[in-house]
N, C-alpha and C. Protein backbone atom coordinates (compact mmCIF):
# COMPACT_ATOMS: atom_id res chain seq x y z
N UNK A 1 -54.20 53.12 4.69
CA UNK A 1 -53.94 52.16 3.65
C UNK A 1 -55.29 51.58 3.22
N UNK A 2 -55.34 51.45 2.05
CA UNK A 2 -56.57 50.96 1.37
C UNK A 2 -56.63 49.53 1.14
N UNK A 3 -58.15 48.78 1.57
CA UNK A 3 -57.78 47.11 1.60
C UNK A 3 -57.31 46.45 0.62
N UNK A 4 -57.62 46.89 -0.57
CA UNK A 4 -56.73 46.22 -1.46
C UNK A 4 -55.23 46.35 -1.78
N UNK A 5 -54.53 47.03 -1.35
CA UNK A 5 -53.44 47.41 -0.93
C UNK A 5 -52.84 46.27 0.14
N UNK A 6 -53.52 46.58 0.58
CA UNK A 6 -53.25 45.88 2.34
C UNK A 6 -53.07 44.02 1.71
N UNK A 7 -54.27 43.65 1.08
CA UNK A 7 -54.21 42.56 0.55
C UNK A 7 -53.37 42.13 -0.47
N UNK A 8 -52.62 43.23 -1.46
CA UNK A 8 -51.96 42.72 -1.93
C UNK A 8 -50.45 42.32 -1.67
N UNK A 9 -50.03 43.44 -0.51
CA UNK A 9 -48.64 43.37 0.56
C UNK A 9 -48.92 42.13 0.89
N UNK A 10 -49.83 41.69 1.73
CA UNK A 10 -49.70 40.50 1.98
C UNK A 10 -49.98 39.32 1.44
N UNK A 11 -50.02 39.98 -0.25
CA UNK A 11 -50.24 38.37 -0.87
C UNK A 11 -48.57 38.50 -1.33
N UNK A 12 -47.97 39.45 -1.71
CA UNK A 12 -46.30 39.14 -1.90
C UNK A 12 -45.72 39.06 -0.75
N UNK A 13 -46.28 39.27 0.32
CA UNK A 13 -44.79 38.62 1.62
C UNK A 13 -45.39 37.22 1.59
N UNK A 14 -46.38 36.71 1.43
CA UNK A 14 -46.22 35.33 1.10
C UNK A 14 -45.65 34.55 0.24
N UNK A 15 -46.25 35.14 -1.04
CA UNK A 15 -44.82 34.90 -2.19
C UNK A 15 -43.83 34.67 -1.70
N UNK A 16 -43.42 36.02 -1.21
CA UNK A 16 -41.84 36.34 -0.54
C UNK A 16 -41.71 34.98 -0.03
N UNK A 17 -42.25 34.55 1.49
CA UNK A 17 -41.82 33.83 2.10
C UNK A 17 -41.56 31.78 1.68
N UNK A 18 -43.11 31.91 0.90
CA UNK A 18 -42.42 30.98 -0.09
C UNK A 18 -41.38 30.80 -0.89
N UNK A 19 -41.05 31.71 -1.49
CA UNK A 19 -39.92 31.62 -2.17
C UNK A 19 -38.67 31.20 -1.39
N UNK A 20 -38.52 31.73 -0.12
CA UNK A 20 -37.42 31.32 0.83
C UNK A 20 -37.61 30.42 1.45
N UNK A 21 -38.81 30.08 1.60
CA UNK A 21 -39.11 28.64 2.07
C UNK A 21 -38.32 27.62 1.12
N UNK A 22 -38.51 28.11 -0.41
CA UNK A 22 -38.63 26.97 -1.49
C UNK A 22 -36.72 27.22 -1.60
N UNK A 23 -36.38 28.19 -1.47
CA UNK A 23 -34.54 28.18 -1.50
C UNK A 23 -33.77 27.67 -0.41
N UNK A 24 -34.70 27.35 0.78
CA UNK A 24 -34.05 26.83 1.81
C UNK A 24 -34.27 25.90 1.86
N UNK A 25 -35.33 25.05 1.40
CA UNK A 25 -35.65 23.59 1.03
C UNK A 25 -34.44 22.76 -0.23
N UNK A 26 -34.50 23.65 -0.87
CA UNK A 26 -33.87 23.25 -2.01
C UNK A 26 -32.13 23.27 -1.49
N UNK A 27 -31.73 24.02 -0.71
CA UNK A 27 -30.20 24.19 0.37
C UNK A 27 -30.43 23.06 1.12
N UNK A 28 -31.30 22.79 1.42
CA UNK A 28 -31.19 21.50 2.53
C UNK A 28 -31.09 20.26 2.30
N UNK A 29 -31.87 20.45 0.46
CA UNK A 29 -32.00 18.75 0.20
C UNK A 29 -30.16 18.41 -0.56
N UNK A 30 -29.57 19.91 -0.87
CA UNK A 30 -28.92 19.75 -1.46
C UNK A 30 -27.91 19.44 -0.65
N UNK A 31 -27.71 19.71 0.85
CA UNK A 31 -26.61 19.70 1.66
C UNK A 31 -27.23 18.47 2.38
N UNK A 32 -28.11 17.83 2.33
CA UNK A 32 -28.64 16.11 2.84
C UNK A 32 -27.46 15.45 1.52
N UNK A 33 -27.90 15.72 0.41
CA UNK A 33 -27.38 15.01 -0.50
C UNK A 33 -25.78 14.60 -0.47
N UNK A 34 -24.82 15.98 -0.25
CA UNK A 34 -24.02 16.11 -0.43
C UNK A 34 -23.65 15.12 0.98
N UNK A 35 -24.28 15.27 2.33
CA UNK A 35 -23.79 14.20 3.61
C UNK A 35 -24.39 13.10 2.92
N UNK A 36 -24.98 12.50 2.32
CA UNK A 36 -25.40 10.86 1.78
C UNK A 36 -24.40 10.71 1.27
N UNK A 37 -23.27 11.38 0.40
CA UNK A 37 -22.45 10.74 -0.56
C UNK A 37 -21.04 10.84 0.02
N UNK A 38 -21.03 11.28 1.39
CA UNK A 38 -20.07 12.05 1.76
C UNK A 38 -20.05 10.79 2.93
N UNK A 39 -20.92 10.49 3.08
CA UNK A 39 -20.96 9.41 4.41
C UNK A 39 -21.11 7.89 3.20
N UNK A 40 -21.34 7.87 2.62
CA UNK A 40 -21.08 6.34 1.95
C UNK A 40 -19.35 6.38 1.48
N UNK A 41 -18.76 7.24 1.26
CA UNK A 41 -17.47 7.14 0.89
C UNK A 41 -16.63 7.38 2.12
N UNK A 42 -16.94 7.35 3.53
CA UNK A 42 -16.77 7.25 4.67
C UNK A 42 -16.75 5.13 4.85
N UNK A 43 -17.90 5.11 4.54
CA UNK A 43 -18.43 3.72 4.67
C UNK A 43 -17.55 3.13 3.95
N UNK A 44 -17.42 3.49 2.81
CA UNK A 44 -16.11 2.75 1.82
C UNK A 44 -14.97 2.31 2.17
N UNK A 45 -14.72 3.48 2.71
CA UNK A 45 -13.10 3.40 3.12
C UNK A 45 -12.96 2.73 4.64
N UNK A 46 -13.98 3.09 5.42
CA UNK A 46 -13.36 1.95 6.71
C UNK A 46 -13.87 0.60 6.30
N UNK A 47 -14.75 0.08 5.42
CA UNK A 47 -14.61 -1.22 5.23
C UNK A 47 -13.47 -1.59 4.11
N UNK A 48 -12.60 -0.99 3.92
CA UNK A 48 -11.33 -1.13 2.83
C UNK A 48 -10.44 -1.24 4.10
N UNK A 49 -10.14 -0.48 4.97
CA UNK A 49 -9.45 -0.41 5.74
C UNK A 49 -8.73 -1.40 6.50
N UNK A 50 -9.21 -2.18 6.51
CA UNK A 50 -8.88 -3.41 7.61
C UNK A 50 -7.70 -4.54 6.74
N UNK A 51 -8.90 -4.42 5.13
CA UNK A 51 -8.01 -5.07 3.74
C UNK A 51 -6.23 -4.57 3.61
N UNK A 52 -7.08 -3.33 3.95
CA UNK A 52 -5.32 -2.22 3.52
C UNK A 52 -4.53 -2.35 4.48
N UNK A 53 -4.61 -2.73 5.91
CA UNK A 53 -3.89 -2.96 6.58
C UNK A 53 -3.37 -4.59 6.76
N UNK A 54 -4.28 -5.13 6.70
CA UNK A 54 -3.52 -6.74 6.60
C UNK A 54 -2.24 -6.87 5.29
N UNK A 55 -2.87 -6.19 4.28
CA UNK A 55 -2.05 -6.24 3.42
C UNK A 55 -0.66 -5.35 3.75
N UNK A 56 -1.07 -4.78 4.56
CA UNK A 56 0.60 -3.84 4.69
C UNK A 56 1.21 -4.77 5.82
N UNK A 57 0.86 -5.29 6.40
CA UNK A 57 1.12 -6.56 7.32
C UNK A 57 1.91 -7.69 6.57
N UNK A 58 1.17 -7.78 5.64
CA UNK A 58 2.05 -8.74 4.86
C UNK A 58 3.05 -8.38 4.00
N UNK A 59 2.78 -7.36 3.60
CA UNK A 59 4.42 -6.33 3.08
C UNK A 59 5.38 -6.38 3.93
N UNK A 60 4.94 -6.00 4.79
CA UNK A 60 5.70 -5.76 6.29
C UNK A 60 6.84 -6.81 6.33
N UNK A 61 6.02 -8.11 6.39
CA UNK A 61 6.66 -9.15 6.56
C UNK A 61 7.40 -9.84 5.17
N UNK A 62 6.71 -9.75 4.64
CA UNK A 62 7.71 -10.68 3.16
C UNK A 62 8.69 -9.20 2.79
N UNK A 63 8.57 -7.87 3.14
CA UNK A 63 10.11 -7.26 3.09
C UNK A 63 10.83 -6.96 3.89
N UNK A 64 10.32 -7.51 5.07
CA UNK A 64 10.92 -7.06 6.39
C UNK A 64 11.48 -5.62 6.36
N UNK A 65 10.40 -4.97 6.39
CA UNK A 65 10.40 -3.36 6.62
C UNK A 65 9.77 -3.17 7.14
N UNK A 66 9.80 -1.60 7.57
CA UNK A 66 8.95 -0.88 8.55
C UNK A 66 7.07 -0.52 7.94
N UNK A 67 6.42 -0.15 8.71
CA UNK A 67 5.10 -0.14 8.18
C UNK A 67 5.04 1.19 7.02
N UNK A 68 5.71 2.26 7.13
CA UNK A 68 5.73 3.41 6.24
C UNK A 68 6.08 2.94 4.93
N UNK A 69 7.57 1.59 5.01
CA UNK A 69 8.07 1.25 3.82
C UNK A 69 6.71 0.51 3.09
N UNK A 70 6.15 -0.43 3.92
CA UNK A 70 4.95 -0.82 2.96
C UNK A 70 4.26 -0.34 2.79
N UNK A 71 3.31 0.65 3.02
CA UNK A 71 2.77 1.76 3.01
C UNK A 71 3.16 1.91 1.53
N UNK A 72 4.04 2.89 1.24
CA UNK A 72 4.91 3.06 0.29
C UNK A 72 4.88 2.21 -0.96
N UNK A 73 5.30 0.97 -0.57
CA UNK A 73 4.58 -0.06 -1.57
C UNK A 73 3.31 -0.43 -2.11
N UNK A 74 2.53 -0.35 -1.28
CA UNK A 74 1.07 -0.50 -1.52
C UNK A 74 0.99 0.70 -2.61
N UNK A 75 1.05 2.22 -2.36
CA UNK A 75 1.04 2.96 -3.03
C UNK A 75 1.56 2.69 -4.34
N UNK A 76 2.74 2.56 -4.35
CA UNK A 76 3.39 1.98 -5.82
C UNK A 76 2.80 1.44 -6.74
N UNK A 77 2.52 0.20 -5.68
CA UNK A 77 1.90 -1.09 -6.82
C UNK A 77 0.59 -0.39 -7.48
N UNK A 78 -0.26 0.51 -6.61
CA UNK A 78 -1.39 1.27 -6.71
C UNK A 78 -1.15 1.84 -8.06
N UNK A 79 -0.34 2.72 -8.35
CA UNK A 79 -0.09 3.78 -9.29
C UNK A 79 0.95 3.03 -10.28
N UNK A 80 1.20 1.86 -10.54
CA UNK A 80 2.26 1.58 -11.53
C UNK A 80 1.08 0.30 -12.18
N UNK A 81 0.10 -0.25 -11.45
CA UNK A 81 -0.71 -0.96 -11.83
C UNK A 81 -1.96 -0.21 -12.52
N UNK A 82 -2.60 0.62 -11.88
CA UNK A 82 -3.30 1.87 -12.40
C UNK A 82 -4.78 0.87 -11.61
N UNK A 83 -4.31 0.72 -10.44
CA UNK A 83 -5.54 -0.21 -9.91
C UNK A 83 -5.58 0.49 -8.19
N UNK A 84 -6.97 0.53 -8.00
CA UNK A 84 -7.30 1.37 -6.70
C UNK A 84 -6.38 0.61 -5.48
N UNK A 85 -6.02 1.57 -4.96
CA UNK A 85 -5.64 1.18 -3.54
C UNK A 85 -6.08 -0.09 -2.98
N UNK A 86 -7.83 -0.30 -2.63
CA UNK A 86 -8.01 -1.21 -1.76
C UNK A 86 -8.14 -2.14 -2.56
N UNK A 87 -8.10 -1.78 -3.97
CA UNK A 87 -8.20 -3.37 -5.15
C UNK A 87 -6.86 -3.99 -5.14
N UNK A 88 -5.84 -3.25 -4.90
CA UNK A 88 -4.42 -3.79 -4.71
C UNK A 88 -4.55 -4.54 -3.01
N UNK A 89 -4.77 -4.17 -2.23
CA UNK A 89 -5.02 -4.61 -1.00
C UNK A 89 -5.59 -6.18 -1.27
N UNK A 90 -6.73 -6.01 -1.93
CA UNK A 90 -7.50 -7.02 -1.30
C UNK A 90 -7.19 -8.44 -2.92
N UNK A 91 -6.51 -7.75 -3.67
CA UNK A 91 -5.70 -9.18 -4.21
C UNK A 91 -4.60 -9.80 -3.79
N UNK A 92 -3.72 -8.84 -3.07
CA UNK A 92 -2.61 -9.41 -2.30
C UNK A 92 -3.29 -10.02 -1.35
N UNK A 93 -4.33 -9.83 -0.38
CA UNK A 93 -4.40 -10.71 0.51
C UNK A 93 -5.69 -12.28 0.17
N UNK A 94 -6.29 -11.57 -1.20
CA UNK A 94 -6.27 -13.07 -1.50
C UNK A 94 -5.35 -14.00 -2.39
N UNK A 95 -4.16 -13.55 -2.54
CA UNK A 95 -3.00 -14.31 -3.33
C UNK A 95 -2.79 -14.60 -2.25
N UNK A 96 -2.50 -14.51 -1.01
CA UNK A 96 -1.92 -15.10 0.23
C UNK A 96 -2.73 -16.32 0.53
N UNK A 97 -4.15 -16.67 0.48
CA UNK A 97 -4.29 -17.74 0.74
C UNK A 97 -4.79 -18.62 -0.59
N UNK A 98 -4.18 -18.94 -1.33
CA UNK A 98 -3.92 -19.01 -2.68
C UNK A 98 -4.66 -18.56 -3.74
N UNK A 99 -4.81 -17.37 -4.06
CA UNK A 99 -5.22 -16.53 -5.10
C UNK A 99 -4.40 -16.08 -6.24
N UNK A 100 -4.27 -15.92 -7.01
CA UNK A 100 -3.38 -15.59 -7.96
C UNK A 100 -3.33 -14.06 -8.15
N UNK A 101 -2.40 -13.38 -8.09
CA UNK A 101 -2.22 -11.96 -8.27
C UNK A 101 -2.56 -11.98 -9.92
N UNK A 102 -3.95 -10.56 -10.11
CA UNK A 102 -3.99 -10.62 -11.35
C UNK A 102 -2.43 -9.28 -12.28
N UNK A 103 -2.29 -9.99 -13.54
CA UNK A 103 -1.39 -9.65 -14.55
C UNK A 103 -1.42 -8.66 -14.97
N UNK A 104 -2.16 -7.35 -13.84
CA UNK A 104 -1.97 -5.87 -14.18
C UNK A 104 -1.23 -5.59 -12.67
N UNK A 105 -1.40 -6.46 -11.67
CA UNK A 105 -0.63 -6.02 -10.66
C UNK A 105 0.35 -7.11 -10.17
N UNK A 106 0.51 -7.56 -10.78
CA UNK A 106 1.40 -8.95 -10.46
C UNK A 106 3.25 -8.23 -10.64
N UNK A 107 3.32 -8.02 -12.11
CA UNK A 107 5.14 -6.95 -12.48
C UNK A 107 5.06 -6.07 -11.16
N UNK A 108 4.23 -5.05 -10.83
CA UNK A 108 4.44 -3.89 -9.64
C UNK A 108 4.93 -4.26 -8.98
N UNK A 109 3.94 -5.33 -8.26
CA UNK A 109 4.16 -6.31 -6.55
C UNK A 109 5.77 -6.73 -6.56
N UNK A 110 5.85 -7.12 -7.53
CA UNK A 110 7.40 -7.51 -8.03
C UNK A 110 8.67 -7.01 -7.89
N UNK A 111 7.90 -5.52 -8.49
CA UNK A 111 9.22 -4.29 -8.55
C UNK A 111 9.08 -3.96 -7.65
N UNK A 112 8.16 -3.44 -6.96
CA UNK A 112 7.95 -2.95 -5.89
C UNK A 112 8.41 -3.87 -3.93
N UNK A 113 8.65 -5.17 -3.92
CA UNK A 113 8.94 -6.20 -3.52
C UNK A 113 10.49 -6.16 -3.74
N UNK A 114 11.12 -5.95 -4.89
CA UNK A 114 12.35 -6.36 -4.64
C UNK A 114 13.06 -4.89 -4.83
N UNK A 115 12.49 -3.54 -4.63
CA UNK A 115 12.95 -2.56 -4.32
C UNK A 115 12.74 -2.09 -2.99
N UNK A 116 11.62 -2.78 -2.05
CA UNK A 116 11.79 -2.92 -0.72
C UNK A 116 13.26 -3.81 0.12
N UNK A 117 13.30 -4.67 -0.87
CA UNK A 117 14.47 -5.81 -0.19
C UNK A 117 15.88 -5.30 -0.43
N UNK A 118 15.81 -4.37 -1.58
CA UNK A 118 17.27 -3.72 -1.96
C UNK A 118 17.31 -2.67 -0.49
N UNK A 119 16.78 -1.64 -0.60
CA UNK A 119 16.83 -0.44 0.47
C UNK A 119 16.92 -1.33 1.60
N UNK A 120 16.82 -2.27 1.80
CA UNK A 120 17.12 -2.99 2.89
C UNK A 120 18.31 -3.90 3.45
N UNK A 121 18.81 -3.81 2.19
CA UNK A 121 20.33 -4.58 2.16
C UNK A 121 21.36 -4.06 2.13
N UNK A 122 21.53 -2.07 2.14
CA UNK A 122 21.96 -1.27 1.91
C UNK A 122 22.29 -0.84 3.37
């Protein structure tokens, strides 16, 4: 093999190897990224969590049902209000110590409240 030959093989397996250097860098920052956003919406939800459960606590109790039935409700009010889960959570439990349920989820809580108390009288 002739040196310039020789030198130029090994100026493209460097290339080469840069290049896979630079695609595996670029896989890594992209799969860091994807655990940053993947672990803050982790973070989200167990600090919602505690909201979403007091509040089914208090379903619990003002329909005297089982935890699935409020469950159930929470959901409702969720999807008939068009308001997130833990935003429904965490106005019911500040209407409990006197907060006012706001007037996009206030009718739900309602329907949803006195269609817990019916299935229950049945």
């Amino acid at each position: 093999m002739i040196a310039s030959e020789s030198r130029y093989i090994q100026h493209e397996e460097r290339a080469a190897a840069r290049d896979v250097a630079g695609t595996a860098t670029g896989a890594a920052a992209a799969e860091v990224a994807g655990l940053r956003a993947e672990n803050e919406q982790l973070r989200e939800a167990m600090d919602s969590r505690a909201t979403i459960e007091q509040a089914r606590g208090m379903l619990m109790a003002l329909a005297s049902c089982p935890g699935q039935t409020a469950w159930s409700m929470l959901v409702e009010i969720s999807q008939r209000s068009n308001v997130k889960l833990r935003d429904v959570a965490a106005f019911l439990v500040a209407a409990a110590t006197g907060g006012l349920l706001p007037p996009e989820i206030e009718p739900a809580y309602r329907h949803a409240l006195a269609r817990a108390r019916r299935g229950r009288a049945r």
